[in-house]
Structure formats: structure tokens, C-alpha cells
Protein backbone atom coordinates (compact mmCIF):
# COMPACT_ATOMS: atom_id res chain seq x y z
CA UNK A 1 25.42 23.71 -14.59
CA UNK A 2 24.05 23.32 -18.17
CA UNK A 3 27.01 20.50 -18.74
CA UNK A 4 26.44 18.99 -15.54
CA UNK A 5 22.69 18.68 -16.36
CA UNK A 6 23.57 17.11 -20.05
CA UNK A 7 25.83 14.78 -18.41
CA UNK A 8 23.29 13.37 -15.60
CA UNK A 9 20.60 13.41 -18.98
CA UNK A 10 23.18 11.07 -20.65
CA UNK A 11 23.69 9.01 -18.27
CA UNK A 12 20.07 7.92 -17.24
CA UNK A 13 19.93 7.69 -21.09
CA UNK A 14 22.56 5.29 -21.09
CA UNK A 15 20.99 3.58 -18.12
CA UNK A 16 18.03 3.50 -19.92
CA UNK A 17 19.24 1.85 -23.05
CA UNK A 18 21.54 -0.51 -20.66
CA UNK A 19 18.29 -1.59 -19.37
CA UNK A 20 15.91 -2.47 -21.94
CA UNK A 21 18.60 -4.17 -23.55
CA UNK A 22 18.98 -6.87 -20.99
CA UNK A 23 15.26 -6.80 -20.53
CA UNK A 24 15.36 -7.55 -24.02
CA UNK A 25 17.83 -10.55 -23.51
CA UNK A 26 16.30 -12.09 -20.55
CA UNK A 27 12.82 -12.25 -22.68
CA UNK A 28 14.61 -13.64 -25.34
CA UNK A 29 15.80 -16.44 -23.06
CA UNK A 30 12.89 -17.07 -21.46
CA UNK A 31 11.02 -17.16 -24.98
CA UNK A 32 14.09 -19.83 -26.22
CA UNK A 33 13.47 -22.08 -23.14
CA UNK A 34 9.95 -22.33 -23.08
CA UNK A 35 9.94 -22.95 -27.17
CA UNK A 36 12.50 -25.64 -26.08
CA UNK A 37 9.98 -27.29 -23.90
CA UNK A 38 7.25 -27.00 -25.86
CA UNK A 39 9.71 -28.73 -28.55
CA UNK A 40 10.20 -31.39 -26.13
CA UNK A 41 6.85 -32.24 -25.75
CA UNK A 42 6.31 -32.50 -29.35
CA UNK A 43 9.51 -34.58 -30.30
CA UNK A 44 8.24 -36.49 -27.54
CA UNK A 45 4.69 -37.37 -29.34
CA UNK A 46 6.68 -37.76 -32.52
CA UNK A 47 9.43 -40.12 -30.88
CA UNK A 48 6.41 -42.34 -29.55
CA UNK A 49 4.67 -42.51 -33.21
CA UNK A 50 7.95 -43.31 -35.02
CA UNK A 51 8.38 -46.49 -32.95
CA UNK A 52 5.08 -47.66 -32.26
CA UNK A 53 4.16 -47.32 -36.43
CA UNK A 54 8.24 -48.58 -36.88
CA UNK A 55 7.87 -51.72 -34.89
CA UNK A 56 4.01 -52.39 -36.22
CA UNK A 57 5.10 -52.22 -39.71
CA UNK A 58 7.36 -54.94 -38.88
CA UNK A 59 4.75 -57.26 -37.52
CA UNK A 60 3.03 -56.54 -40.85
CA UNK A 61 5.83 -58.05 -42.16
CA UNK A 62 4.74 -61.42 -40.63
CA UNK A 63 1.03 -61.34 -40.39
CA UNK A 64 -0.99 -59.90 -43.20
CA UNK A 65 -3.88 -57.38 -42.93
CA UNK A 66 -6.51 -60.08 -43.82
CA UNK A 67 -5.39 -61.94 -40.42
CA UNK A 68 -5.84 -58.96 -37.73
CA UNK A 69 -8.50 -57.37 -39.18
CA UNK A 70 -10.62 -60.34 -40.42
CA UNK A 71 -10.01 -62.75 -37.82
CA UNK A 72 -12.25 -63.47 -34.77
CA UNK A 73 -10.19 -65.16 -32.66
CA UNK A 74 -6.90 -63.39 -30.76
CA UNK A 75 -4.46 -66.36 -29.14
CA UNK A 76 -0.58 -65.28 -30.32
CA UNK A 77 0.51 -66.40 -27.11
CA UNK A 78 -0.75 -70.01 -27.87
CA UNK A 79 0.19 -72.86 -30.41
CA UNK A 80 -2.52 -72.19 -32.85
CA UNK A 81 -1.62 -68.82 -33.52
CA UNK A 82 -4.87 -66.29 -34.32
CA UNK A 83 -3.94 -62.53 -34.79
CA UNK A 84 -7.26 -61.42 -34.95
CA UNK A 85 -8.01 -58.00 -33.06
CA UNK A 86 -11.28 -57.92 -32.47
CA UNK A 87 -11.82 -59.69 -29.38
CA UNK A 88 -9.78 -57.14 -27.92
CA UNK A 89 -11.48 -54.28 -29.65
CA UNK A 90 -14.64 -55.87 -28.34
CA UNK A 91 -14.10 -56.20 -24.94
CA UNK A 92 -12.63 -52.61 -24.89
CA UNK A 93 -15.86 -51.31 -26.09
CA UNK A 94 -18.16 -53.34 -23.80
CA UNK A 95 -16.04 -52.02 -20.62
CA UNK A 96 -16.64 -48.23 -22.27
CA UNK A 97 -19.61 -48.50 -22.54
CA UNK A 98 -20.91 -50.26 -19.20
CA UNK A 99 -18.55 -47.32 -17.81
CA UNK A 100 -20.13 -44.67 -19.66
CA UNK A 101 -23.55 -45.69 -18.81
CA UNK A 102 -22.16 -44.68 -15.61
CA UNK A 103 -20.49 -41.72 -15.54
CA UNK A 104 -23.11 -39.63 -17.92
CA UNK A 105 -25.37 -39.75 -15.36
CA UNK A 106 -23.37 -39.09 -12.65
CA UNK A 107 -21.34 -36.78 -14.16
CA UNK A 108 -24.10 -34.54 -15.61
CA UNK A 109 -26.62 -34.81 -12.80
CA UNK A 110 -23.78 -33.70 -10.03
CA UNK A 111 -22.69 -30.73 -12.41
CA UNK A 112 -25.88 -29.54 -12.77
CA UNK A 113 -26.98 -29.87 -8.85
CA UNK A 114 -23.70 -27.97 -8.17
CA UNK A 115 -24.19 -25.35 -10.46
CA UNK A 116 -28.08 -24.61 -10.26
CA UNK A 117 -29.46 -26.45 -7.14
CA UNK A 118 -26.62 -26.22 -4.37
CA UNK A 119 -26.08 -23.47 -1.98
CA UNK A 120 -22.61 -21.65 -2.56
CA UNK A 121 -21.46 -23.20 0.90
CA UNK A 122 -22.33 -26.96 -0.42
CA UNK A 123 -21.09 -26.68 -3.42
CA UNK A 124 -17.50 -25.72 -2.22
CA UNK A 125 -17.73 -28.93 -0.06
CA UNK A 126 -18.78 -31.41 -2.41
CA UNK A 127 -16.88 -30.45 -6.01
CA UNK A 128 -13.91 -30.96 -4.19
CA UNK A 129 -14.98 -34.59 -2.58
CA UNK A 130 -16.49 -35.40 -6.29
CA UNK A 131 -13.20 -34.54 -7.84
CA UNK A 132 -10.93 -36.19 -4.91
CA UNK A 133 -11.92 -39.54 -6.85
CA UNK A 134 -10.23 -39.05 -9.57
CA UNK A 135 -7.09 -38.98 -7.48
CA UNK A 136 -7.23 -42.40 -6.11
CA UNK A 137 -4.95 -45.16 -7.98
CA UNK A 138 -7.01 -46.96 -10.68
CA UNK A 139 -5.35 -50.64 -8.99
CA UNK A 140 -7.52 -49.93 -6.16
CA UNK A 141 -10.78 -48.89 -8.10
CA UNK A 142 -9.45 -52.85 -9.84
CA UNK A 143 -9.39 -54.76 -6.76
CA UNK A 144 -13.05 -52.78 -5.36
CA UNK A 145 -14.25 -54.23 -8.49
CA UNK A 146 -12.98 -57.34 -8.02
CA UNK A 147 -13.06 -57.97 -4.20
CA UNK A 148 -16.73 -56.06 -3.47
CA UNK A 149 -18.18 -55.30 -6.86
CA UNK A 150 -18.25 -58.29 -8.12
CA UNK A 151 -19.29 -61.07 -4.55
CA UNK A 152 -21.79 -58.53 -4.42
CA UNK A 153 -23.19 -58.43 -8.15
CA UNK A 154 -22.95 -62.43 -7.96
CA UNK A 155 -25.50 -62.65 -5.47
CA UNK A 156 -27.55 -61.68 -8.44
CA UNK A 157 -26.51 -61.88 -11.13
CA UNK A 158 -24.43 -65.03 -13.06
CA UNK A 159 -21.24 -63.09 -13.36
CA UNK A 160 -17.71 -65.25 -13.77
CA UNK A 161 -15.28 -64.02 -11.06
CA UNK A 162 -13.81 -61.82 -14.05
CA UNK A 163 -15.89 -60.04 -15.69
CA UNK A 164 -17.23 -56.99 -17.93
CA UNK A 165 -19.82 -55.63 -16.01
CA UNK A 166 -18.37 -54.88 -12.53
CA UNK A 167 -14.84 -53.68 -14.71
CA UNK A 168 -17.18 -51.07 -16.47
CA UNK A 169 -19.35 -49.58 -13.14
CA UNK A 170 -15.73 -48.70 -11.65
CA UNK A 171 -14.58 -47.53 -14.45
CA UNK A 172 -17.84 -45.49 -14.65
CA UNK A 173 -17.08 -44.10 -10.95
CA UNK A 174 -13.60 -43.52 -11.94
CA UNK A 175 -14.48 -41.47 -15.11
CA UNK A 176 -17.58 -39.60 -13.00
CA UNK A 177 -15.34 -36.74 -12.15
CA UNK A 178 -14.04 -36.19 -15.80
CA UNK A 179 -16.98 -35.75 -17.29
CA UNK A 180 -18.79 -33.76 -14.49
CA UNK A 181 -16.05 -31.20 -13.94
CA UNK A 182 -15.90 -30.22 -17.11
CA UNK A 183 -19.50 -30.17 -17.74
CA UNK A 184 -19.57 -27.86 -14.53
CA UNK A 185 -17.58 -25.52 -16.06
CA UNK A 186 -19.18 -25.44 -19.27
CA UNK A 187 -22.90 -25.20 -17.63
CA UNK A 188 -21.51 -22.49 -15.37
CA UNK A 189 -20.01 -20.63 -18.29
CA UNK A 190 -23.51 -20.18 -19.92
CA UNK A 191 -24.56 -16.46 -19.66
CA UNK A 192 -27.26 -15.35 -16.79
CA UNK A 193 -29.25 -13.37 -19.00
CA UNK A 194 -30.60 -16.61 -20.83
CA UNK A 195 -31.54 -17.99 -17.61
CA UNK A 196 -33.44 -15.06 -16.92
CA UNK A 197 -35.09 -14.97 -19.94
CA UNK A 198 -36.38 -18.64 -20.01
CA UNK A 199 -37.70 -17.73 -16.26
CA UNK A 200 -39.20 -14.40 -17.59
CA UNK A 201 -41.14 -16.44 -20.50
CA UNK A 202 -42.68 -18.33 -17.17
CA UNK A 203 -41.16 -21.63 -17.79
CA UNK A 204 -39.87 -23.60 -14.36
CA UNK A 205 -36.24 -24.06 -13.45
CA UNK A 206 -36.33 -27.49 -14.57
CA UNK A 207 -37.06 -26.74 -18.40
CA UNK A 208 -34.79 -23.67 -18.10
CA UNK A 209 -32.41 -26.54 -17.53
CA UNK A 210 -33.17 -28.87 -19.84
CA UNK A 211 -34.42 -26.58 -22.69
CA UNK A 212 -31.74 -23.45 -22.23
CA UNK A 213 -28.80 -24.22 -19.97
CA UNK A 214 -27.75 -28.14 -21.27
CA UNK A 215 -28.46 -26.78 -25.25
CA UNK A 216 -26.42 -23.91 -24.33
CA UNK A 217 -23.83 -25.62 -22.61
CA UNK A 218 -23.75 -28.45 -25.06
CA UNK A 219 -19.90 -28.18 -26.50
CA UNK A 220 -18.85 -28.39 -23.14
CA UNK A 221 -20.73 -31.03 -22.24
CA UNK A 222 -20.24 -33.82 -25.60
CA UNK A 223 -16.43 -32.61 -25.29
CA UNK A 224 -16.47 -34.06 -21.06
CA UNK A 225 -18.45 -37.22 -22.76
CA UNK A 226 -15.63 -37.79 -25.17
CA UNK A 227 -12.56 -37.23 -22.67
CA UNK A 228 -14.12 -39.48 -20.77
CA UNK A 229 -14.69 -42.22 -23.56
CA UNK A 230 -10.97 -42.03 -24.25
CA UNK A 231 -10.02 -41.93 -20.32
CA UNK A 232 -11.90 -45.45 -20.48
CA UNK A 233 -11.01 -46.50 -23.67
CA UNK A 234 -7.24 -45.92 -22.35
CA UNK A 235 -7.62 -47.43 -19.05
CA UNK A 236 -5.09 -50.43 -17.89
CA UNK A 237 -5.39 -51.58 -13.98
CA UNK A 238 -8.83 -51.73 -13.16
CA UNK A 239 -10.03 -53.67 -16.96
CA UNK A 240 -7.04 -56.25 -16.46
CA UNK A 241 -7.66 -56.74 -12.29
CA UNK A 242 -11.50 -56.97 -12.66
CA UNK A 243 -12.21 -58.04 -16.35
CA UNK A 244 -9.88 -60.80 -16.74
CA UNK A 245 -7.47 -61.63 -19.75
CA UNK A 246 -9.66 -63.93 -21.98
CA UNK A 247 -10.12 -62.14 -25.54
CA UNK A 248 -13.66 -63.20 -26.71
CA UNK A 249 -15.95 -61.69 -29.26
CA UNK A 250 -18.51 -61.29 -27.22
CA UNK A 251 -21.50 -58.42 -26.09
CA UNK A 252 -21.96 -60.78 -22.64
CA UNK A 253 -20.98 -58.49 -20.11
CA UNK A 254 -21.46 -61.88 -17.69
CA UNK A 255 -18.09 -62.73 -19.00
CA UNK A 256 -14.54 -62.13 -18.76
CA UNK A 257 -12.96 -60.45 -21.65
CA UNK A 258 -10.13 -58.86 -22.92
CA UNK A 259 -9.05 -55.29 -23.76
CA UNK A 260 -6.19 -53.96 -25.60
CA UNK A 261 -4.44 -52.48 -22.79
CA UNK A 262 -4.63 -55.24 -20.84
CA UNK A 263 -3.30 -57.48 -23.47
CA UNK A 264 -0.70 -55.06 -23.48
CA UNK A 265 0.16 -54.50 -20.10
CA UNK A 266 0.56 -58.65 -20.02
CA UNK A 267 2.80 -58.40 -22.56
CA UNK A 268 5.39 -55.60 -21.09
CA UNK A 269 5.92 -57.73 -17.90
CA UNK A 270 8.34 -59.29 -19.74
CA UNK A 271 7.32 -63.03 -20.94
CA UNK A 272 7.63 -62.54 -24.31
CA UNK A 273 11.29 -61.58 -25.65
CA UNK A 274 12.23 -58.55 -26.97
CA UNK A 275 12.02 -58.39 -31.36
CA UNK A 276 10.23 -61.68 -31.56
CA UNK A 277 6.27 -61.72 -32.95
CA UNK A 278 4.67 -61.62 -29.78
CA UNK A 279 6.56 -58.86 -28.62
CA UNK A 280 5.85 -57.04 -31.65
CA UNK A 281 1.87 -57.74 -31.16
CA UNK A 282 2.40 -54.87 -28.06
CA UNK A 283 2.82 -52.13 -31.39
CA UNK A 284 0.33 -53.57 -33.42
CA UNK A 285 -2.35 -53.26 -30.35
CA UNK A 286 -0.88 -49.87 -29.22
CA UNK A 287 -1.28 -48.35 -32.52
CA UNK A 288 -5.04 -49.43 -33.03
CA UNK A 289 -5.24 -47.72 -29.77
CA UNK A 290 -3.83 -44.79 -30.88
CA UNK A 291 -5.96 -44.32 -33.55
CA UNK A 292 -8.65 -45.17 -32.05
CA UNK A 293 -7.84 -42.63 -29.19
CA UNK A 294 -6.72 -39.85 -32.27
CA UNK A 295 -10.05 -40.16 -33.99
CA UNK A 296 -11.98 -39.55 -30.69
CA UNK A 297 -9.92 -36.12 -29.78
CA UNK A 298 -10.56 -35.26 -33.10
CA UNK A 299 -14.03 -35.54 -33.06
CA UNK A 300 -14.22 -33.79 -29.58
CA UNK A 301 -12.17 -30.99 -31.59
CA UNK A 302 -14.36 -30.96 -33.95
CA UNK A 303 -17.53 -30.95 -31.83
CA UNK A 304 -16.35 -28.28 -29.67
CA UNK A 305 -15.39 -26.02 -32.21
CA UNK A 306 -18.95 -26.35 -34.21
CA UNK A 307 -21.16 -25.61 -31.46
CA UNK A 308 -18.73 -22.84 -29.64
CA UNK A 309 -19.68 -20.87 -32.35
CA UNK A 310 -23.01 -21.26 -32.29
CA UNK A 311 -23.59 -19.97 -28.45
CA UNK A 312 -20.91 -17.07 -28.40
């Protein structure tokens, strides 16, 4: 009996040992292919820098520093060749900040109705309907701009057909759900007990708000306002349906300008050939926008970091 007993011991032992081991090799596998994706994702990044900073360091080649960065004018498609960038840089930040002016407003004043003013039942409703915008194709928020927007904003306004102003209000509307979701979340992740104790120092709900809950919340709430700077800063159909293609250096939103991704989204459809100067003016414009779009996570970084630690 004593044997028989050691012998059924051993086994589960061996069972045992069977078993953690290929425990043991399936986590090892699953830990290999998710590093492998997460490699993926970063050769991918890496892949996209090499050959945007590859292919603008050849256009270099051809056009100095002095002509895209000192220049006003930007016409490489025409005769008189200008390489100068910032037109394009100019009507990208006009369309931000038209949209801006937009979605701060929105986004803030809907994320702090739902998360302080709205009944439970409401507020299941409407973040959903708020957030369903961001799901609709930015080439329709373009040709709303262009087709309604704008015949609308003409009857009183001077606007040119394409134009800055009605590009930036969709964008605005487009971008409204960015930056109010994830103020939501950061106004709802402020503790109770500082609510309570603004109320119990006699102060209205309003300046609990506005004095507490906003300070409190306020990582959250610059980090939404700089997603959503680079969400415009990065948009393509709805700047080059409703603001037009004409690079100008110019703060009249009246007028039709140009952005960088539109200029670049003209360029990929395929009119200019592959390797020649104009082609390569796609990098050079991409990689500004890169930067540009680098320096603003960074700062968002930056911002949330500082001010997390502040309200922990």
C-alpha cells in the first residue's frame, strides 16, 4: 500500500512538473508574440522617419535652408519656383485655431454638464451621441463646410467660396468630441471629497467648478486641448474640400488658404513624378509636420506629467 501510495505521489508530481512546464512555454510564447508586435509598431514609426528625413535631406540637396524657411511665397508647382513654407504653415495655424475656438468650448462645457449637471439617465444618452461625431468621415464634415457652412456664412459675411473660416468651425465640431471626452474623464476622475469640501466652505456649485474641479482636473484637461490641436493640425479632407489650395501668408480667415496636408494630399494623387523636386516637396512638408506634431505630444507629455503630480 505504502508503494502504491509513493507511486500515485510521483506521479501527480510528475504531472505537476509536466504542467507548469508548458504553462511556462505557452507564457513564453505569448510574451515573444506580443514583444513582436509591439516591435512592429515601433519599426513601423522608425521605417516612416528613415524615409520621410531620407527623401527630405535630398530636397535639401536642391533648395537651401535660406529658401524654405525665409521665403514667403510657396509655388513649386509653377514656373517661378518659391519654396517658401510658410504660407502653408500659416494657413495650417489659422484653420487650428478657428477650430479650436470651437471645440474648447464645446468640448469643456459638454464634459462638465455631463459630469456635474446631467442626470445619470441623460448622461448615458448624450456622451454617446457627442462621441458618435467623431465617427463620421472627415470628407463629409469637408463638403458640410463647403456646401452649407459656407452659402450660409456668405450671407454675411465676405467669405471666397474657399475659405478659412467655415474649414476651421467643422474642424472645431469634428475635434469637439476629442477634447470633451477626455476632459470628461479627467473631471470625473477628480476625488468627491474636494467637492464636498468646497460645498462645506459654503461656496455654490458653480465656483466649486470653476475654483476646485477644472484646477483639479487641469492635466486632463490641457492634455484633451493639445490632442485636439494636433488632431487639427493633422487634418487632410475637410481643410483641402472647404479651405481651398491657394498658399498665402495671410491671418484673413475671409480667404482661401493652404495647409500642409493639403498641399500634400495634392501632391500624392499622382501629378508630380516619382524622385523629381516636386515630389520630393511631399517629405520636406511631411517632416515639418512631424515635428511640429512631435513637439506638441511632447509638450502634452510634459504637461500631464507636471500637474499629475501635483493633484495625486
Amino acid at each position: 500500500m505504502q508503494g502504491t501510495y509513493q507511486d500515485d505521489l510521483n506521479q501527480v508530481s510528475r504531472e505537476s512538473l509536466e504542467k507548469n512546464a508548458s504553462e511556462d512555454i505557452q507564457e513564453k510564447v505569448i510574451a515573444a508574440v506580443l514583444f513582436c508586435c509591439a516591435l512592429i509598431s515601433v519599426f513601423t514609426t522608425f521605417g516612416i522617419i528613415f524615409i520621410i528625413f531620407q527623401v527630405t535631406f535630398e530636397f535639401f540637396q536642391e533648395v537651401s535652408l535660406a529658401q524654405f524657411f525665409l521665403d514667403t511665397k510657396w509655388t513649386p508647382l509653377f514656373a517661378e519656383r518659391h519654396f517658401g513654407v510658410w504660407p502653408l504653415i500659416c494657413g495650417t495655424f489659422l484653420t487650428t485655431v478657428v477650430a479650436m475656438a470651437v471645440a474648447i468650448p464645446l468640448g469643456l462645457s459638454s464634459a462638465i454638464y455631463l459630469s456635474e449637471y446631467a442626470p445619470p439617465k441623460v448622461a448615458t444618452i448624450l456622451r454617446p451621441a457627442v462621441e458618435l461625431l467623431a465617427g463620421i468621415p472627415t470628407v463629409v464634415y469637408g463638403y458640410f463646410a463647403l456646401l452649407f457652412v459656407t452659402p450660409f456664412l456668405r450671407n454675411f459675411l465676405p467669405l471666397e467660396i474657399f475659405n478659412a473660416l467655415s474649414a476651421g468651425i467643422m474642424m472645431g465640431i469634428m475635434i469637439t468630441p476629442t477634447v470633451g471626452s477626455i476632459s470628461l474623464d479627467a473631471i470625473k476622475a477628480v476625488p468627491r471629497s474636494l467637492r464636498e469640501g468646497a460645498y462645506a466652505l459654503g461656496i455654490t456649485k458653480l465656483e466649486s467648478i470653476f475654483k476646485v474641479v477644472l484646477p483639479a482636473a487641469l492635466s486632463g484637461i490641457t492634455a484633451s486641448i493639445i490632442l485636439g490641436i494636433s488632431r487639427a493640425v493633422g487634418e487632410t479632407m475637410t481643410v483641402l474640400i472647404a479651405a481651398g489650395q491657394q498658399p498665402r501668408l495671410t491671418v484673413n480667415l475671409m480667404e482661401s488658404v493652404g495647409t500642409m496636408t493639403a498641399y500634400m494630399a495634392q501632391i500624392s494623387g499622382g501629378d508630380s513624378p516619382r524622385g523629381s523636386l516636386n515630389f520630393k516637396t511631399l517629405y520636406a512638408v511631411g517632416a515639418v509636420l512631424f515635428i511640429l506634431t512631435l513637439l506638441l505630444n511632447i509638450v502634452s507629455y510634459w504637461i500631464s506629467r507636471r500637474f499629475k503630480e501635483k493633484y495625486d
